[in-house]
PDB file of N, CA and C in Angstrom:
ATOM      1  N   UNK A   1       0.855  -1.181   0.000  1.00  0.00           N
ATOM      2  CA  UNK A   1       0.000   0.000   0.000  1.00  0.00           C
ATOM      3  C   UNK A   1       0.896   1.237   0.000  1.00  0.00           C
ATOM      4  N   UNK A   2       0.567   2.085  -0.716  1.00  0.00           N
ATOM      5  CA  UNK A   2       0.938   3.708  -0.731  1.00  0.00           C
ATOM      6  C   UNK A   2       0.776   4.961  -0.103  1.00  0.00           C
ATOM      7  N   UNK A   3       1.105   5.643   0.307  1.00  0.00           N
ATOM      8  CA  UNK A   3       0.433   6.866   1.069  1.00  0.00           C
ATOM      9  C   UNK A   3      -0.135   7.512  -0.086  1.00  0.00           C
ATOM     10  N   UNK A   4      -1.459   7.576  -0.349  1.00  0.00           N
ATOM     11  CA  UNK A   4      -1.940   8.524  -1.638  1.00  0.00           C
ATOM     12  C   UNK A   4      -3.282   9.110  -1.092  1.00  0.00           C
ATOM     13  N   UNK A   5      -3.870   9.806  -1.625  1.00  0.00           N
ATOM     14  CA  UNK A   5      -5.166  10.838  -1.356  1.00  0.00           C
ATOM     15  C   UNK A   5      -6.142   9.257  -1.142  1.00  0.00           C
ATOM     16  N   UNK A   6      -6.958   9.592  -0.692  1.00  0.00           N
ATOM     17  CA  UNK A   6      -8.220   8.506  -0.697  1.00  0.00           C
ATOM     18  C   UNK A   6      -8.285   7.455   0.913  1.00  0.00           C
ATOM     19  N   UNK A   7      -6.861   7.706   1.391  1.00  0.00           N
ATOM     20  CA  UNK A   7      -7.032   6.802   2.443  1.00  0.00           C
ATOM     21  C   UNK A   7      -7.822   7.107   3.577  1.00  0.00           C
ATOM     22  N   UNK A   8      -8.379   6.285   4.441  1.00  0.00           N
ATOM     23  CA  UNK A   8      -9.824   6.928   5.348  1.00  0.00           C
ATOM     24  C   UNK A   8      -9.581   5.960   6.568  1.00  0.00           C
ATOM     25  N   UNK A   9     -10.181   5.835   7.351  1.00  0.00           N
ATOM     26  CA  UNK A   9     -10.445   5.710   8.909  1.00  0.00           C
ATOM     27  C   UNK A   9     -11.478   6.159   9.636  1.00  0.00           C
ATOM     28  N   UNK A  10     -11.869   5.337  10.296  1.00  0.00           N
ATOM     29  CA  UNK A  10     -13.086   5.935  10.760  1.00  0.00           C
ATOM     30  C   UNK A  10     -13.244   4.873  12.331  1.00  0.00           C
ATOM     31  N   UNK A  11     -13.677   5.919  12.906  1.00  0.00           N
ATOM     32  CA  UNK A  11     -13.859   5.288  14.899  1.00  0.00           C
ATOM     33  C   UNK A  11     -15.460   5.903  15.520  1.00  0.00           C
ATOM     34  N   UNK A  12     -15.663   4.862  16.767  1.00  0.00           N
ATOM     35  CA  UNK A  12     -16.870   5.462  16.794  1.00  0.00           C
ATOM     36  C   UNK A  12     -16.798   5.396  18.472  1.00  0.00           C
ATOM     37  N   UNK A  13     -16.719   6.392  19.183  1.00  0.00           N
ATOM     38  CA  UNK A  13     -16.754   6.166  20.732  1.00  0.00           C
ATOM     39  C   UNK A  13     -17.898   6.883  21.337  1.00  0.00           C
ATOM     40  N   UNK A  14     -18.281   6.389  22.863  1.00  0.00           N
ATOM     41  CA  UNK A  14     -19.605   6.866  23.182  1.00  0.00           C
ATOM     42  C   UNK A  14     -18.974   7.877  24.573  1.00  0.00           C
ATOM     43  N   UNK A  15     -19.511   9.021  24.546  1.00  0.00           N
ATOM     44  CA  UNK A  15     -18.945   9.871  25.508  1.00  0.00           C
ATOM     45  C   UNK A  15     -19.321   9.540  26.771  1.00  0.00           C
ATOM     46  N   UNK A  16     -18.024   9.820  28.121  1.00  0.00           N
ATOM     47  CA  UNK A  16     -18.616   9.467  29.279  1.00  0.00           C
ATOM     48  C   UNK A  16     -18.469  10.694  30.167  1.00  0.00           C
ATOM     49  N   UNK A  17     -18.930  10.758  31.470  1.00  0.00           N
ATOM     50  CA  UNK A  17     -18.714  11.586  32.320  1.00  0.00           C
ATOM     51  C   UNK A  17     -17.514  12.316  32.029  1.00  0.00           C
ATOM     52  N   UNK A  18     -16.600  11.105  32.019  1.00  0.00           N
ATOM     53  CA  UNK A  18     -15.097  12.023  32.023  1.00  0.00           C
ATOM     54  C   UNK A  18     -14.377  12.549  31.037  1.00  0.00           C
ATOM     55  N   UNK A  19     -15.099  12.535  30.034  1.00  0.00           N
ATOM     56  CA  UNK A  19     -15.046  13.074  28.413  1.00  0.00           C
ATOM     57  C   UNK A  19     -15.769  15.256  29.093  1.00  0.00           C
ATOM     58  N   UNK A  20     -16.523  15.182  29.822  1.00  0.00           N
ATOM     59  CA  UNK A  20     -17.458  16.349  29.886  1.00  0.00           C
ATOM     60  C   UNK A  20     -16.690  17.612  30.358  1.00  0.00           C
ATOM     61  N   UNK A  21     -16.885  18.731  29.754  1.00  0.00           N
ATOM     62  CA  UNK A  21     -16.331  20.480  30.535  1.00  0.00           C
ATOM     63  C   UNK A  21     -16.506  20.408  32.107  1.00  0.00           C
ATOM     64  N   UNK A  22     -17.487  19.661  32.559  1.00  0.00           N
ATOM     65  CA  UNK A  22     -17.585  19.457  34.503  1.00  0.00           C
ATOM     66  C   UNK A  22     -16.693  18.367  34.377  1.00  0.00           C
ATOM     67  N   UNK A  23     -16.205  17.436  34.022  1.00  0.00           N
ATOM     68  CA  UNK A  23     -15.189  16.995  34.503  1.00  0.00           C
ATOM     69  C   UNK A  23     -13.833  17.274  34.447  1.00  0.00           C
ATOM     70  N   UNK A  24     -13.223  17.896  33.538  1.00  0.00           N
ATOM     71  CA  UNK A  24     -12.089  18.315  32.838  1.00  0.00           C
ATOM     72  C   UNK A  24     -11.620  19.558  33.156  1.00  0.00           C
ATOM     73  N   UNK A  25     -12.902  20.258  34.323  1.00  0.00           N
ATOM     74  CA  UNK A  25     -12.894  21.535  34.589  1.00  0.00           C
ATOM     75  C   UNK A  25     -12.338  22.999  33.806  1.00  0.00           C
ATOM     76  N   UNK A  26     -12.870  22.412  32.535  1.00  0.00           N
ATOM     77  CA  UNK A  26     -13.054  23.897  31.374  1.00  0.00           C
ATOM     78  C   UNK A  26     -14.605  24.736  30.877  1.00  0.00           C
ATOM     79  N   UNK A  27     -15.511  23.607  32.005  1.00  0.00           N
ATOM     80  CA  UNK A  27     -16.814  24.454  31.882  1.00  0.00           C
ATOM     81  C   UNK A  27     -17.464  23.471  32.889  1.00  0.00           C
ATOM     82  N   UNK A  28     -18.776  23.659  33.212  1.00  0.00           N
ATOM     83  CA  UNK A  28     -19.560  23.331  33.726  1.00  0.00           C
ATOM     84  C   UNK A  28     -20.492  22.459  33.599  1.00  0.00           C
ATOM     85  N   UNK A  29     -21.084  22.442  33.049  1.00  0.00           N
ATOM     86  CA  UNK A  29     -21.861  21.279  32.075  1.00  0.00           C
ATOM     87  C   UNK A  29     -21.425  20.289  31.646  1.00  0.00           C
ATOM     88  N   UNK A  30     -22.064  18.968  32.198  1.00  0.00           N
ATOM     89  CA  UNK A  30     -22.096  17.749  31.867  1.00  0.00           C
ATOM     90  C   UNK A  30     -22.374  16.943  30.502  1.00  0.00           C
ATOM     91  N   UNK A  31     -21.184  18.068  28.916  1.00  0.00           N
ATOM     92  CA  UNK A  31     -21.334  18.065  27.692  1.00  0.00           C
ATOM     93  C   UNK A  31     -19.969  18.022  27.184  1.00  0.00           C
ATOM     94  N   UNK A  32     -19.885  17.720  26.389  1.00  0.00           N
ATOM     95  CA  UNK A  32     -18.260  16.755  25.289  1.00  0.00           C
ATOM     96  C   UNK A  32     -17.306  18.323  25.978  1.00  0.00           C
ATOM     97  N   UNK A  33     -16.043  17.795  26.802  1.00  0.00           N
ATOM     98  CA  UNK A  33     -15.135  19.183  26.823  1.00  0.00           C
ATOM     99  C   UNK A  33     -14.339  19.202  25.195  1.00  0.00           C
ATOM    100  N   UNK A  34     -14.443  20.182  24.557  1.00  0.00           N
ATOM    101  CA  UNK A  34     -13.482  20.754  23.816  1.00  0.00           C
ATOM    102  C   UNK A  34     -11.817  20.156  24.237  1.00  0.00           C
ATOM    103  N   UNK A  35     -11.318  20.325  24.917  1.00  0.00           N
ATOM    104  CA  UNK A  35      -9.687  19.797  24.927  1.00  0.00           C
ATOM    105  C   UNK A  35      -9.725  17.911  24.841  1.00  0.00           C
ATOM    106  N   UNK A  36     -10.886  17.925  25.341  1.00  0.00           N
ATOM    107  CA  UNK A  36     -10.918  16.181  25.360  1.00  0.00           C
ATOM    108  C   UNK A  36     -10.904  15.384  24.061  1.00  0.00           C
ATOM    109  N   UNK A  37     -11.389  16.244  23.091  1.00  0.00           N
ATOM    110  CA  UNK A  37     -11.489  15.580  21.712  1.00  0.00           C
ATOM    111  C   UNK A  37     -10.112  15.595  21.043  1.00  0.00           C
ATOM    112  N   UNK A  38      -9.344  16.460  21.129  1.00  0.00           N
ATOM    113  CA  UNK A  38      -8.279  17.106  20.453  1.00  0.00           C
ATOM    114  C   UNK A  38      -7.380  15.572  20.622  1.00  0.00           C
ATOM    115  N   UNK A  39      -7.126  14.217  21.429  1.00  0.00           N
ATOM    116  CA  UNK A  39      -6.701  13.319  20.229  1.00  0.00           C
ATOM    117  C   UNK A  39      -7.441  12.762  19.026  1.00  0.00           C
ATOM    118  N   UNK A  40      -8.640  12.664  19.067  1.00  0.00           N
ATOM    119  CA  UNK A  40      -9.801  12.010  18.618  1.00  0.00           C
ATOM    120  C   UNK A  40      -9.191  12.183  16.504  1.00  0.00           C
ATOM    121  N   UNK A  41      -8.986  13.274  16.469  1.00  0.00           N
ATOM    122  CA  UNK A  41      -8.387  13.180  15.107  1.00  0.00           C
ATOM    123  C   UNK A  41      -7.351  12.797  14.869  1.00  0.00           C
ATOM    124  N   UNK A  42      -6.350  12.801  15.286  1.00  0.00           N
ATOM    125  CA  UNK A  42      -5.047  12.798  15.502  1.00  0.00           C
ATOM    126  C   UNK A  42      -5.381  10.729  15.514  1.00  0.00           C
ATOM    127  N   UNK A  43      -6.261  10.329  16.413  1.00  0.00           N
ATOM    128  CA  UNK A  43      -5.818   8.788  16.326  1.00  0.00           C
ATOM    129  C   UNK A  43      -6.635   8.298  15.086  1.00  0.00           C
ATOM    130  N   UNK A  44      -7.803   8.832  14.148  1.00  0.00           N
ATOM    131  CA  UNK A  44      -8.326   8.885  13.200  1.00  0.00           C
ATOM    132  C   UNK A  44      -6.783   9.060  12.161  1.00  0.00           C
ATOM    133  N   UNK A  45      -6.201   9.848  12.052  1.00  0.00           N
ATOM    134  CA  UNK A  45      -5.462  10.156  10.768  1.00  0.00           C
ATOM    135  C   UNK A  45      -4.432   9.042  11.027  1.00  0.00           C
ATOM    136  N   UNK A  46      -3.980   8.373  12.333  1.00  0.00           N
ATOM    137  CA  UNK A  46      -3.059   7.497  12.432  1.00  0.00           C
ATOM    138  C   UNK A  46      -3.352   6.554  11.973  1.00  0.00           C
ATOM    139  N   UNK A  47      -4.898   5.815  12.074  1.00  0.00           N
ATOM    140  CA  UNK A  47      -5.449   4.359  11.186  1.00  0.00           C
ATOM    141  C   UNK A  47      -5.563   4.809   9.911  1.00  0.00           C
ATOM    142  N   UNK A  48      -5.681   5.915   9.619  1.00  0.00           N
ATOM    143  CA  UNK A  48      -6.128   5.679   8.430  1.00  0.00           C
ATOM    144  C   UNK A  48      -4.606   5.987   7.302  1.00  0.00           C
ATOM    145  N   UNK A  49      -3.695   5.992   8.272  1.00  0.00           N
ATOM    146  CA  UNK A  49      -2.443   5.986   6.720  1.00  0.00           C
ATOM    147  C   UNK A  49      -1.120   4.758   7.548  1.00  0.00           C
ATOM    148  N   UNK A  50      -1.781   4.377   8.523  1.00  0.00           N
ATOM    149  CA  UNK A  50      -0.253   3.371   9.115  1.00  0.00           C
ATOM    150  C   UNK A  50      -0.263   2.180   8.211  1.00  0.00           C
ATOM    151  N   UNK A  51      -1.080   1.522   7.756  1.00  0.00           N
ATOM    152  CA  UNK A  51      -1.132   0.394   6.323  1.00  0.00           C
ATOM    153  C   UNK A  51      -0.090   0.625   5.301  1.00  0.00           C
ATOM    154  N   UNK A  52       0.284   2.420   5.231  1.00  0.00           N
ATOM    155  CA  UNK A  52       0.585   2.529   3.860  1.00  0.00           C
ATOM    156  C   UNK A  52       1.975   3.104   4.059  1.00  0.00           C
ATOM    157  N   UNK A  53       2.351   3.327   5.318  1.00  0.00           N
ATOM    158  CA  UNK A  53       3.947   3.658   6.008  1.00  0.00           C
ATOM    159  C   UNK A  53       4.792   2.494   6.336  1.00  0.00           C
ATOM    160  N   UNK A  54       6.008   2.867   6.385  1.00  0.00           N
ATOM    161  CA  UNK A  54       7.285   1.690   6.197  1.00  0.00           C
ATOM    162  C   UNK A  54       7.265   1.563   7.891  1.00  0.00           C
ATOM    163  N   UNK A  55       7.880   0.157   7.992  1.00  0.00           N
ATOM    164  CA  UNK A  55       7.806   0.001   9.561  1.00  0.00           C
ATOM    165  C   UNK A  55       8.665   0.732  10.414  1.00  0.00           C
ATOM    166  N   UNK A  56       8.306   0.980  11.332  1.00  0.00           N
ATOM    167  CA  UNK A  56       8.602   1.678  12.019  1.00  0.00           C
ATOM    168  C   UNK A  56       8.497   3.331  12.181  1.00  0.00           C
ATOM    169  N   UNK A  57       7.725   3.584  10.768  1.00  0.00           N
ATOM    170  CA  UNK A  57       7.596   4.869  10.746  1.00  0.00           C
ATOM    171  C   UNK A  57       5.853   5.149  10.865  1.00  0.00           C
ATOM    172  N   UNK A  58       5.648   6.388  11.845  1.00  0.00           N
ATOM    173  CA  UNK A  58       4.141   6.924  11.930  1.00  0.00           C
ATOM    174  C   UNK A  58       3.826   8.184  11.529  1.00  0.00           C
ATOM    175  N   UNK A  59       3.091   8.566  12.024  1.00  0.00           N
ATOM    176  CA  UNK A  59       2.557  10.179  11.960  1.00  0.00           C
ATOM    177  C   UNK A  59       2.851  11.123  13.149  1.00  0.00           C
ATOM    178  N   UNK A  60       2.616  12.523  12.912  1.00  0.00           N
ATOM    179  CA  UNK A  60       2.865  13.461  13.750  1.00  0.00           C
ATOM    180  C   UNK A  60       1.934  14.408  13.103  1.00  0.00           C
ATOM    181  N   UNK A  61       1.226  14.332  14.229  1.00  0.00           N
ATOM    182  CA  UNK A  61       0.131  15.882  14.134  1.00  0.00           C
ATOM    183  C   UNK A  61       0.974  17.547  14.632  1.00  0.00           C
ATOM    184  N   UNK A  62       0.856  17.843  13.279  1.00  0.00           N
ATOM    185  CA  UNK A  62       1.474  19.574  13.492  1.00  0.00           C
ATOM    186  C   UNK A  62       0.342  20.359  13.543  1.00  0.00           C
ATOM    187  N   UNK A  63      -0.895  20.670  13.349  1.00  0.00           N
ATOM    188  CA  UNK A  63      -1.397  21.222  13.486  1.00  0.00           C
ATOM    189  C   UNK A  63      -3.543  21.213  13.682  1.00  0.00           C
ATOM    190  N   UNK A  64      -4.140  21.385  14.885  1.00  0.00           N
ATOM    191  CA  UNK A  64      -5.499  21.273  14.995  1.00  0.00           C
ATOM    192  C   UNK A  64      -6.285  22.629  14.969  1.00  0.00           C
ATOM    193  N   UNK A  65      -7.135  22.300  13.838  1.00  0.00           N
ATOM    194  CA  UNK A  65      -7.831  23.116  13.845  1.00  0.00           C
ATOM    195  C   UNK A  65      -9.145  22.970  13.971  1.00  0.00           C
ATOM    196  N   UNK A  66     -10.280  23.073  14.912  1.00  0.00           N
ATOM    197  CA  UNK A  66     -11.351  22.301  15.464  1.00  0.00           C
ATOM    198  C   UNK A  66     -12.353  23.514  15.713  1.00  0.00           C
ATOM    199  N   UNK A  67     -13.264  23.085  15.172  1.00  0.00           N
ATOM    200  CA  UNK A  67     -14.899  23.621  15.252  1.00  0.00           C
ATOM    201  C   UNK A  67     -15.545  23.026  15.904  1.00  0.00           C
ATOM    202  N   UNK A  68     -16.111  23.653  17.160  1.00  0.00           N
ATOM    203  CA  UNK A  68     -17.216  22.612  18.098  1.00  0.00           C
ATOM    204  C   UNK A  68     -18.551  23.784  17.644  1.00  0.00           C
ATOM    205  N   UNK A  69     -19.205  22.721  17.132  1.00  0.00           N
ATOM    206  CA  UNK A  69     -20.355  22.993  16.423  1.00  0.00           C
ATOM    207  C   UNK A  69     -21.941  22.898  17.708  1.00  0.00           C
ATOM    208  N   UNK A  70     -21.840  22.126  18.462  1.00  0.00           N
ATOM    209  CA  UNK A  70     -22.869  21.364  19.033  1.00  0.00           C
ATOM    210  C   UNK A  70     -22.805  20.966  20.456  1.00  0.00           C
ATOM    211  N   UNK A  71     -23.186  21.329  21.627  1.00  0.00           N
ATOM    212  CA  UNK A  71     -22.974  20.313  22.442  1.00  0.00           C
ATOM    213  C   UNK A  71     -23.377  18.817  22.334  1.00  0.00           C
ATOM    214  N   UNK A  72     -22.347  17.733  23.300  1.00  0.00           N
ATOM    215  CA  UNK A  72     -22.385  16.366  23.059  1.00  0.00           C
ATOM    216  C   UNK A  72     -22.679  16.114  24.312  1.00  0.00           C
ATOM    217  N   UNK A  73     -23.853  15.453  24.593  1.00  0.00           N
ATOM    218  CA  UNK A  73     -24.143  14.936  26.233  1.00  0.00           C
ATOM    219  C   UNK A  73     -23.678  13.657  25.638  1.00  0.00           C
ATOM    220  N   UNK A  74     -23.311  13.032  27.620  1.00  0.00           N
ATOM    221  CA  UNK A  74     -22.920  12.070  28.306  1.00  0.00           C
ATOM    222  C   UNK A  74     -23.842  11.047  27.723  1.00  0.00           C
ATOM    223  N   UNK A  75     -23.309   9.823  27.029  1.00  0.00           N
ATOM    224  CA  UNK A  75     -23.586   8.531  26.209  1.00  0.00           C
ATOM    225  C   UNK A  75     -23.805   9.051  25.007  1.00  0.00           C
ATOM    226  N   UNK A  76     -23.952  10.364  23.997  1.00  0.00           N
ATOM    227  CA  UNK A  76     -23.377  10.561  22.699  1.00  0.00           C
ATOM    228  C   UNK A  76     -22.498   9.833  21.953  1.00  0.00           C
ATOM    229  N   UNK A  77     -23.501   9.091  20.858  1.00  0.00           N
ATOM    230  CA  UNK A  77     -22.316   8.531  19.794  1.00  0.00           C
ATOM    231  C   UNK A  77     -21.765   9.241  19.265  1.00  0.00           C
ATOM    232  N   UNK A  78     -20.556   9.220  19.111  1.00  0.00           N
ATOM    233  CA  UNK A  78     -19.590   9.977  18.376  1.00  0.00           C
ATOM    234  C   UNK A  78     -18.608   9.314  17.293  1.00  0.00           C
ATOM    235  N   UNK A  79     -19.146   9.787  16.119  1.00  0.00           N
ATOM    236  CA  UNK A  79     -17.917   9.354  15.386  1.00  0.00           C
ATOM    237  C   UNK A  79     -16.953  10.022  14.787  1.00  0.00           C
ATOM    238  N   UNK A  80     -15.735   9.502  14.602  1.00  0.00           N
ATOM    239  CA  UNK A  80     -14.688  10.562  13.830  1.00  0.00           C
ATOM    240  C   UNK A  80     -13.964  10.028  12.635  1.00  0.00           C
ATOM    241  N   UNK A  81     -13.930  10.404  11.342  1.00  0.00           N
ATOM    242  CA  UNK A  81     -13.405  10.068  10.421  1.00  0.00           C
ATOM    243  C   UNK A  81     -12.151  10.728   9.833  1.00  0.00           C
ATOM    244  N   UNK A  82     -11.138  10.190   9.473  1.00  0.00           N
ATOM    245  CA  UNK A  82     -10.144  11.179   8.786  1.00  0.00           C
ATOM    246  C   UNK A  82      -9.866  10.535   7.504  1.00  0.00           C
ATOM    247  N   UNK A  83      -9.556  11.113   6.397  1.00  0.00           N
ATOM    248  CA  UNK A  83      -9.366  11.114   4.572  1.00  0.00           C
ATOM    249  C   UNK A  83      -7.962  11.772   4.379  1.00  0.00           C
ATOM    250  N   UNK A  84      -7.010  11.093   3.928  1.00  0.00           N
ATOM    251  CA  UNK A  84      -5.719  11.810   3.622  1.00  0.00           C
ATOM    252  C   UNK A  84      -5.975  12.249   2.057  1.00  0.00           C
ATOM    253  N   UNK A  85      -6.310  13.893   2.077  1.00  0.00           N
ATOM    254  CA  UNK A  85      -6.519  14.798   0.965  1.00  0.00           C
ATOM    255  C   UNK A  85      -5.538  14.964  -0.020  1.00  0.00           C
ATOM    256  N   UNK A  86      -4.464  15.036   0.631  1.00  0.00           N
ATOM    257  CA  UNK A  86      -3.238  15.092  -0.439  1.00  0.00           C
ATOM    258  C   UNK A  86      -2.028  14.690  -0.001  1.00  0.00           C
ATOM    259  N   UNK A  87      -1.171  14.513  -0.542  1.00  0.00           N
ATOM    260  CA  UNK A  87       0.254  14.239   0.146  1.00  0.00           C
ATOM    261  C   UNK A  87       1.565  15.469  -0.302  1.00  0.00           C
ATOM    262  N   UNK A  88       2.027  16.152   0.109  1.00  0.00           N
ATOM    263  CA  UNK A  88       2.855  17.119  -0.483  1.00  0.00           C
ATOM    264  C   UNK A  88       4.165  17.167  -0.185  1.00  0.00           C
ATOM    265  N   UNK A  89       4.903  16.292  -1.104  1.00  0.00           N
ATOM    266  CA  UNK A  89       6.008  15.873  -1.072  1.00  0.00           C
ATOM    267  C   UNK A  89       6.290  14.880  -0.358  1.00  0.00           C
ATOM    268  N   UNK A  90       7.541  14.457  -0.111  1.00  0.00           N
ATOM    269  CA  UNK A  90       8.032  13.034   1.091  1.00  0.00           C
ATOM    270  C   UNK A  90       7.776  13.512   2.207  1.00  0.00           C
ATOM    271  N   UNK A  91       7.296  14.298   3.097  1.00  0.00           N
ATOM    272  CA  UNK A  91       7.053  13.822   4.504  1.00  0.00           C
ATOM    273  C   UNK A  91       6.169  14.758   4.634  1.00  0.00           C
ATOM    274  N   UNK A  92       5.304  15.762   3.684  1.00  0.00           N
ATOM    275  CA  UNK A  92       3.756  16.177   4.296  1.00  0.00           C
ATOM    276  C   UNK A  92       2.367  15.887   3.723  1.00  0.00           C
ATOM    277  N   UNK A  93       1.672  15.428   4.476  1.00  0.00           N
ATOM    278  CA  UNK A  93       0.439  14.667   4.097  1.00  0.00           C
ATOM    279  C   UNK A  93      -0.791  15.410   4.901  1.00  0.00           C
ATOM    280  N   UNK A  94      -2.122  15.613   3.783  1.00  0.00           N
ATOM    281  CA  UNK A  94      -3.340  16.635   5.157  1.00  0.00           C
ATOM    282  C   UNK A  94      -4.069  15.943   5.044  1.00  0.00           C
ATOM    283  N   UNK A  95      -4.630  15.236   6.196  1.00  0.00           N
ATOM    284  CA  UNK A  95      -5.931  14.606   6.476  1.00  0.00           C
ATOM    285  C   UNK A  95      -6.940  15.788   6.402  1.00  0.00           C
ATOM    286  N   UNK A  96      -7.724  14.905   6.486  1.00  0.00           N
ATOM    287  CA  UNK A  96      -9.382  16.112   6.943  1.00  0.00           C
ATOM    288  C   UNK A  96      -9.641  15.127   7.968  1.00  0.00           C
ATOM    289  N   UNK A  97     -10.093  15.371   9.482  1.00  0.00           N
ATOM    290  CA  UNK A  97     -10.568  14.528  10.540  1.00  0.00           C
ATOM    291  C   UNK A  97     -12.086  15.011  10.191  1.00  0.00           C
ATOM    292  N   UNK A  98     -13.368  14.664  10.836  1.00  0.00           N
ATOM    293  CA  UNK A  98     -14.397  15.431  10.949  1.00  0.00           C
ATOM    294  C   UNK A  98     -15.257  14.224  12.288  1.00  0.00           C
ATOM    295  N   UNK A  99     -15.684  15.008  12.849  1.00  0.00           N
ATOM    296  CA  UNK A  99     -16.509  14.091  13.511  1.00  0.00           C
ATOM    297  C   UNK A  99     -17.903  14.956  14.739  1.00  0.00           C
TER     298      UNK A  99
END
């Protein structure tokens, strides 16, 4: 396998207490904290291109850029998908995460 545009991944986790802004103490409400998600793409873009990397070599997230659209209460399915869009040159590649 190749590192080329098209590769995908996709995860599906159910939020718990300790996923929430009252637990993580960045808000109050018993709803998805914002900092808690921030691996959630990052392990999305890792399944979806380690098939197509030489052993021993992975990924490194340089940069998140995240829209919280919605609050997520406690037992929310959540899913997250990432698509490697392009590859630009030997060692930079952009997923799209979305979830």
């Amino acid at each position: 396998m190749t590192l080329e545009p098209g590769l995908q991944a996709t995860f599906r986790y159910t939020l718990t207490e300790a996923d929430t802004a009252a637990a993580v103490v960045s808000g109050q409400v018993p709803v998805l904290a914002p900092p808690g998600h921030w691996p959630w793409p990052e392990r999305a873009t890792v399944a979806a291109v380690v098939g197509a990397l030489a052993a021993g070599v992975t990924t490194v997230g340089v940069r998140v850029d995240l829209d919280h659209l919605a609050p997520s209460p406690v037992r929310a399915e959540l899913e997250v998908e990432a698509v490697l869009e392009r590859v630009a040159g030997r060692w930079a590649g952009v997923c799209r995460a979305r979830g």
